[in-house]
C-alpha atoms as a PDB file:
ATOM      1  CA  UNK A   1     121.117 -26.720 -98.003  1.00  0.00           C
ATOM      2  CA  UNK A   2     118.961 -29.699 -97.937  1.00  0.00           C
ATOM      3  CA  UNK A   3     118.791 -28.974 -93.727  1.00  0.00           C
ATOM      4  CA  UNK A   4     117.303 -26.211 -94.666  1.00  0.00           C
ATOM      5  CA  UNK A   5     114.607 -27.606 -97.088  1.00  0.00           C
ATOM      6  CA  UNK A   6     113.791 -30.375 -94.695  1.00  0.00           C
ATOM      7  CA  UNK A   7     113.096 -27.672 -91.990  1.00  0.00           C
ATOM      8  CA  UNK A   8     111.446 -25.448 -94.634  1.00  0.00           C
ATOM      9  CA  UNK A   9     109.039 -28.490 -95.630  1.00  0.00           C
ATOM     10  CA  UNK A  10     108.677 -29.290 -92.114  1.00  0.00           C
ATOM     11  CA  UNK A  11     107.358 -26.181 -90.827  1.00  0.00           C
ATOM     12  CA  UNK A  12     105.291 -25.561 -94.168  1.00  0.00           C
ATOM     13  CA  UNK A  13     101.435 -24.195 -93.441  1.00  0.00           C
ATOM     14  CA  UNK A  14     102.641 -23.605 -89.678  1.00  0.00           C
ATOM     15  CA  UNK A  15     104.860 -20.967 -89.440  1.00  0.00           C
ATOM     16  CA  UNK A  16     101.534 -18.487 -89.041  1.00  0.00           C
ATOM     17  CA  UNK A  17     100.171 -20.686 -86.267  1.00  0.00           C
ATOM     18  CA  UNK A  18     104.007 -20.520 -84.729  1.00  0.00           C
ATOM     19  CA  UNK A  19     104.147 -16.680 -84.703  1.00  0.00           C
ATOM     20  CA  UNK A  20     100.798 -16.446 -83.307  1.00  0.00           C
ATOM     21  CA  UNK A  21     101.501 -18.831 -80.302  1.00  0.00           C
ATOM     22  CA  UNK A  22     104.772 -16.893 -80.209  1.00  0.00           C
ATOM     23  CA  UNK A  23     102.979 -13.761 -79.772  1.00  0.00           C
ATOM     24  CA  UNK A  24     101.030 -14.618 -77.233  1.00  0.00           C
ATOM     25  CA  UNK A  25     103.327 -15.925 -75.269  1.00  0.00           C
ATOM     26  CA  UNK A  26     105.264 -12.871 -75.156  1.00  0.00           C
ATOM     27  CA  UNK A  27     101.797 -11.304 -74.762  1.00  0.00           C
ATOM     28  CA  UNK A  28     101.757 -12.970 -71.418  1.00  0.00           C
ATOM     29  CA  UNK A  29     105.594 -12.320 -70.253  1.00  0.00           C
ATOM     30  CA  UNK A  30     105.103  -8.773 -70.799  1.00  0.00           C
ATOM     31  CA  UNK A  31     102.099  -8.488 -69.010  1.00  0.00           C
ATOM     32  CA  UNK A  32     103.603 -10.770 -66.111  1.00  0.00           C
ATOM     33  CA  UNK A  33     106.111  -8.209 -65.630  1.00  0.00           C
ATOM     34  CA  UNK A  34     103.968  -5.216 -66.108  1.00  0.00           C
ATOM     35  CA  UNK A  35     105.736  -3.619 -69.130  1.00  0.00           C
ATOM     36  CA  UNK A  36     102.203  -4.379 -70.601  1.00  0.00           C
ATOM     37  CA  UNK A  37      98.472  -3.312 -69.256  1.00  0.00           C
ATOM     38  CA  UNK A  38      95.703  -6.039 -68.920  1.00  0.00           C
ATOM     39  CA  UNK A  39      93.594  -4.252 -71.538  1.00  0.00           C
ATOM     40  CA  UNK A  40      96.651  -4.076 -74.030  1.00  0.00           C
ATOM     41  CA  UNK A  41      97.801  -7.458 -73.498  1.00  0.00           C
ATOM     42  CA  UNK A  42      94.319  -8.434 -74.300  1.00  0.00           C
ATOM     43  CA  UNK A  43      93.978  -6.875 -77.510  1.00  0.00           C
ATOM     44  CA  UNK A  44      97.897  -8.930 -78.106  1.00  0.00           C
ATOM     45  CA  UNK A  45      96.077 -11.843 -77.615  1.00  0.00           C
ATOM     46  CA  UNK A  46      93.019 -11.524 -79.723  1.00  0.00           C
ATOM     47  CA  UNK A  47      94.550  -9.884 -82.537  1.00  0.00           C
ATOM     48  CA  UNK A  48      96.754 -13.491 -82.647  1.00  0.00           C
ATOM     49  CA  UNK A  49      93.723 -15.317 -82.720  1.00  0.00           C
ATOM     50  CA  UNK A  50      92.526 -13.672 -85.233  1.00  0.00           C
ATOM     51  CA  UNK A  51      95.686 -14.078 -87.669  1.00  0.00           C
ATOM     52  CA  UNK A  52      95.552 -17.707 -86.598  1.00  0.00           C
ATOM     53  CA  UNK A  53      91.606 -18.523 -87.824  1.00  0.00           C
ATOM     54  CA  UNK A  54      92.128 -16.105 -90.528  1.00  0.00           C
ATOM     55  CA  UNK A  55      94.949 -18.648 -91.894  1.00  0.00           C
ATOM     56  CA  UNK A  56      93.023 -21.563 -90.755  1.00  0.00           C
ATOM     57  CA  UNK A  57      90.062 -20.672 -93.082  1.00  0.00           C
ATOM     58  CA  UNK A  58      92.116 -19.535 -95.836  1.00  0.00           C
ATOM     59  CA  UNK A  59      93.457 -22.733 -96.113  1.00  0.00           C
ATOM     60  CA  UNK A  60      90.113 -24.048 -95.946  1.00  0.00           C
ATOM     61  CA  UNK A  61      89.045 -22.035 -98.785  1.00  0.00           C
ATOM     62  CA  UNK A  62      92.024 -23.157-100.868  1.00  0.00           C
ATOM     63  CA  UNK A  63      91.305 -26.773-100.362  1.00  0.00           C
ATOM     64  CA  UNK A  64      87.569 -26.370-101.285  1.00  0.00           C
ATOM     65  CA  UNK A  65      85.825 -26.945 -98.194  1.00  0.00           C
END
């Protein structure tokens, strides 16, 4: 268990920023291989961006800036 809260304390405040980056990875695999369209995998990608500033100024907000 304490593995676990070492990884868990680790990763704290960047697991959003992981998925995102995750996302748009496979974003860019699924395009590659044309299971995805351009305009689709463009949307992917934006859409991640967005979740990933959204979290970036929340935590802004909660430190006061």
């Amino acid at each position: 268990m304490n593995i676990i809260n070492r990884v868990r304390n680790l990763i704290s405040g960047y697991k959003t920023y992981m998925a995102g980056v995750a996302t748009i990875l496979t974003t860019l695999v699924a395009w590659s291989t044309g299971e995805l369209e351009f305009a689709h995998a463009v949307l992917a990608v934006i859409l991640a961006l967005e979740v990933m500033f959204l979290r970036a100024g929340v935590a802004k907000t909660a430190q006061g800036v």
